[in-house]
Protein backbone atom coordinates (compact mmCIF):
# COMPACT_ATOMS: atom_id res chain seq x y z
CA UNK A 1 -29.92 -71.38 13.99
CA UNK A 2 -29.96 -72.64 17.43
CA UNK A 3 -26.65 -74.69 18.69
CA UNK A 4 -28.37 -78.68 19.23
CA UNK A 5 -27.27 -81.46 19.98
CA UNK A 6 -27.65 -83.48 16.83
CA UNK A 7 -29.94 -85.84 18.32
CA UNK A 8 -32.11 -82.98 18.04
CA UNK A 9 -31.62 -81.84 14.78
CA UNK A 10 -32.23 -82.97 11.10
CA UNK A 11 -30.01 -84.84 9.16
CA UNK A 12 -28.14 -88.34 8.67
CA UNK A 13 -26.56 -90.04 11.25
CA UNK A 14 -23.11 -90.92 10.04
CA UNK A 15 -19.76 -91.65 11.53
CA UNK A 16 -18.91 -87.84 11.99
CA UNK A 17 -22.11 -87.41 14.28
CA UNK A 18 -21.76 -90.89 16.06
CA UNK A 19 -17.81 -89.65 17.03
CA UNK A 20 -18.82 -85.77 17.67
CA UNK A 21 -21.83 -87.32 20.07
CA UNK A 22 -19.60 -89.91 21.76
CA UNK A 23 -17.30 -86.67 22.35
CA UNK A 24 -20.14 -84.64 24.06
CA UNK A 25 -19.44 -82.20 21.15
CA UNK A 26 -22.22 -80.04 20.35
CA UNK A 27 -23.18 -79.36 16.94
CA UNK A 28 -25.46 -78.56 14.17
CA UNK A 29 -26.61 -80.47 11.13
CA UNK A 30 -27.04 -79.11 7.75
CA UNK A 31 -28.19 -81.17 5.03
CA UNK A 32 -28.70 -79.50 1.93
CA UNK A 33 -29.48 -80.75 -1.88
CA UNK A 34 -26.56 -81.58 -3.56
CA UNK A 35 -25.73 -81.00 -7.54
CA UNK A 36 -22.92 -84.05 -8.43
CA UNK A 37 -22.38 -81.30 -11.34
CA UNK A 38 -20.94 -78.75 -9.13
CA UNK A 39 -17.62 -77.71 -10.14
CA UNK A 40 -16.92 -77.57 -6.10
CA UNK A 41 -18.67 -78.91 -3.60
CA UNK A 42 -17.12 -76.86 -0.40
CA UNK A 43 -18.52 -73.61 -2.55
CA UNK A 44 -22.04 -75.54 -2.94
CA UNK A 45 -22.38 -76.63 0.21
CA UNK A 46 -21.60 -72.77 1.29
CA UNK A 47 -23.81 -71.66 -1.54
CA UNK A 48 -26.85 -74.13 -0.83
CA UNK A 49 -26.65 -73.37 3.21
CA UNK A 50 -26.90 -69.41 2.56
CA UNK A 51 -23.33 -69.38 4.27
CA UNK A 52 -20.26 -67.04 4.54
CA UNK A 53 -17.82 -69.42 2.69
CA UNK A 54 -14.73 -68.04 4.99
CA UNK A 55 -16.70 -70.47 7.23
CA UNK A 56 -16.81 -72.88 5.46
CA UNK A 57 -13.83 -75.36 5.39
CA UNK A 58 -12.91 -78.43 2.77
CA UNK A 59 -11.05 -81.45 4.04
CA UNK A 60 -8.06 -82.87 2.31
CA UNK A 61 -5.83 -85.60 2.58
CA UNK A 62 -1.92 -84.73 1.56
CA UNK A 63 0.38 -87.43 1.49
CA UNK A 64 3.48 -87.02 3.81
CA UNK A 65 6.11 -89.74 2.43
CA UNK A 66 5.34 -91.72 6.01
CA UNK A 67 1.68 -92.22 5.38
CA UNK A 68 -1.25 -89.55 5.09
CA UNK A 69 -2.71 -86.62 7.29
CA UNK A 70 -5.34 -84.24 6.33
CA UNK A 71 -5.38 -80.08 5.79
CA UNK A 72 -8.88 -78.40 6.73
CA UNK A 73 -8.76 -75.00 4.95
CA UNK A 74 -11.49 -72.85 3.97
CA UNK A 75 -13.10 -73.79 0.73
CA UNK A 76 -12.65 -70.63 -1.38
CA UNK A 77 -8.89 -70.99 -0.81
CA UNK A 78 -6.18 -73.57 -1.26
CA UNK A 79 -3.99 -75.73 0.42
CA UNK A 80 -0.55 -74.32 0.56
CA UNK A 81 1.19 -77.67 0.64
CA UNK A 82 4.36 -76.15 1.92
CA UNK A 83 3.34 -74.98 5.25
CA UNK A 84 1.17 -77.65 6.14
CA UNK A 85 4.51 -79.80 5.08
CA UNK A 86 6.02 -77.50 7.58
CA UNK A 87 2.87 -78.07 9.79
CA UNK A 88 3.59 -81.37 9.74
CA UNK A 89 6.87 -81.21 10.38
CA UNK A 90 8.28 -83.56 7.23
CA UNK A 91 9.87 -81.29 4.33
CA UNK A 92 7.41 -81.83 1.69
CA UNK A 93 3.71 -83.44 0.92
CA UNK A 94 1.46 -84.50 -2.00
CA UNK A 95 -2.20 -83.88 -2.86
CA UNK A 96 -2.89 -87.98 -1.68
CA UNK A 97 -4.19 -89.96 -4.42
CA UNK A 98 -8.64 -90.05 -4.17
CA UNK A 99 -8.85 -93.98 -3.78
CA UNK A 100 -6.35 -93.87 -1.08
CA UNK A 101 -8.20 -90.92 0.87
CA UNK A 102 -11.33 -92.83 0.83
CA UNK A 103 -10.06 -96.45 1.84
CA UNK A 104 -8.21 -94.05 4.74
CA UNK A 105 -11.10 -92.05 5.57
CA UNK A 106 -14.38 -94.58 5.01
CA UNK A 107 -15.72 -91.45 3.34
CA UNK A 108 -15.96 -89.98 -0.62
CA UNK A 109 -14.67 -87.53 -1.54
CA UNK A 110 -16.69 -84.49 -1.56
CA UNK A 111 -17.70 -86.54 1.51
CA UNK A 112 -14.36 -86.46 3.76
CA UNK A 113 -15.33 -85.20 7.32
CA UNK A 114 -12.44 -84.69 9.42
CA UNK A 115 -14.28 -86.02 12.20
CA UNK A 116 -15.14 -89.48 12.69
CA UNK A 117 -12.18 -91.24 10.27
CA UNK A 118 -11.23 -94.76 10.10
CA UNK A 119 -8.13 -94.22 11.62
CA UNK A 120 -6.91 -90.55 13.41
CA UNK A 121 -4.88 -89.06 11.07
CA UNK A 122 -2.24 -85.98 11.97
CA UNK A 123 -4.45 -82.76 11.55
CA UNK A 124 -3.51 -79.34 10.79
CA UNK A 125 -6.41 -76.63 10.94
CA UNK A 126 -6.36 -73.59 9.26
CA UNK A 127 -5.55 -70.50 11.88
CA UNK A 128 -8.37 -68.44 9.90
CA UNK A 129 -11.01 -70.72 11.72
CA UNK A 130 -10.39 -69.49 15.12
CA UNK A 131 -11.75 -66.17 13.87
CA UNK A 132 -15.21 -67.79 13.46
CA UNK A 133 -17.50 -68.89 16.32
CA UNK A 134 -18.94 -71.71 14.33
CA UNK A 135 -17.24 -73.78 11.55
CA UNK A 136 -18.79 -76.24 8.92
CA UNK A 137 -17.41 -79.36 7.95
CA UNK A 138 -18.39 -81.32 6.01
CA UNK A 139 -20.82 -84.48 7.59
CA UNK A 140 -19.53 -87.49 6.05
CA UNK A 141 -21.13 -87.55 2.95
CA UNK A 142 -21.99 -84.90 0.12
CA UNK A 143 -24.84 -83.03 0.50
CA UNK A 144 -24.29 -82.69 4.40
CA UNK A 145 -22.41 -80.17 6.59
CA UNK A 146 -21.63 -79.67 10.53
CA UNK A 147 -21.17 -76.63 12.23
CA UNK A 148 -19.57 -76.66 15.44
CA UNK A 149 -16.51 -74.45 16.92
CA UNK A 150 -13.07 -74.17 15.89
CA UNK A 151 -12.05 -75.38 19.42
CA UNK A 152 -14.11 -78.25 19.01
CA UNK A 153 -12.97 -79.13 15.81
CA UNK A 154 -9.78 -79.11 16.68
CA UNK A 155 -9.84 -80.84 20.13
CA UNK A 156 -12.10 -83.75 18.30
CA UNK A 157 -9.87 -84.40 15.72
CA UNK A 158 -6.55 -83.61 17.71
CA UNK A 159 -5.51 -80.70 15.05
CA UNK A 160 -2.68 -78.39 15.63
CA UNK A 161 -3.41 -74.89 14.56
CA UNK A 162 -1.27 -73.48 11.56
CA UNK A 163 -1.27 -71.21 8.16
CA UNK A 164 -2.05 -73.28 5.94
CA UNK A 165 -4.07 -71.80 3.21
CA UNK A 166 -3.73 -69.70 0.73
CA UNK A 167 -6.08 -67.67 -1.78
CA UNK A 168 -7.46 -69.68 -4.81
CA UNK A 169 -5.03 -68.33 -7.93
């Protein structure tokens, strides 16, 4: 699929797109039919969109001790919770709690883009994305993914680059 701008493209307009446009950012939409059933919706989305899922990357919110900052990983994997502690640079950091990760965010989870928040959080992105030309994200709501570069990603959402996940045990 071609690179658009989204104004171009199919798909919701939501605060992701609105903050990626007022970047200049370009990107793709890919809105897709979502099952509330599915066990996990990074793997659906990667599933429904006919897409590698090592390029496909989950957004979550860990809880620092000083407030919260989000992990993108890729979604067949986990979050190691050490090194983005390390990442981070504070010595440890918890899963955040769902209500607090949506009041944060504006999003639901299963929702969560990492673009387009209420408030910038501190963002770590996985190193394993800079082996991909294009990313997706999700869009800000379930049932709707971005794809844009790693570089892009990370300069939109001010992400330092680290190791951060980890295999699914």
């Amino acid at each position: 699929m071609a690179r658009a701008r989204a104004k171009d493209a199919e798909g919701p307009t939501t605060q992701a797109t609105l903050a990626l446009d007022r970047a200049g950012v370009t990107f793709t939409r890919h809105p897709y039919d979502h099952d509330p059933s599915a066990p996990s919706f990074g793997l659906e989305a990667a599933e429904a969109l006919g897409l590698d899922p090592a390029t496909v990357f989950k957004t979550l919110l860990v809880d620092t001790g000083r407030g919260l900052a989000v992990g993108i990983v890729p979604v067949g994997g986990e979050l190691d919770l050490k090194a983005v502690a390390a990442a981070l640079g504070v010595k440890s950091v918890l899963m955040a709690d769902p209500a607090a990760a949506e009041r944060s965010t504006g999003y639901v989870v299963g929702g969560i883009s990492p673009v387009g928040q209420k408030r910038p959080l501190p963002t770590v992105l996985d190193e394993t994305a800079y082996a991909h030309e294009t990313v997706y994200v999700s869009g800000g709501r379930r049932g709707f993914d971005l794809g844009l570069s790693p570089t892009d990603l990370a300069s939109v959402t001010r992400a330092v680059r680290a190791p951060i996940g980890r295999p699914r045990r």
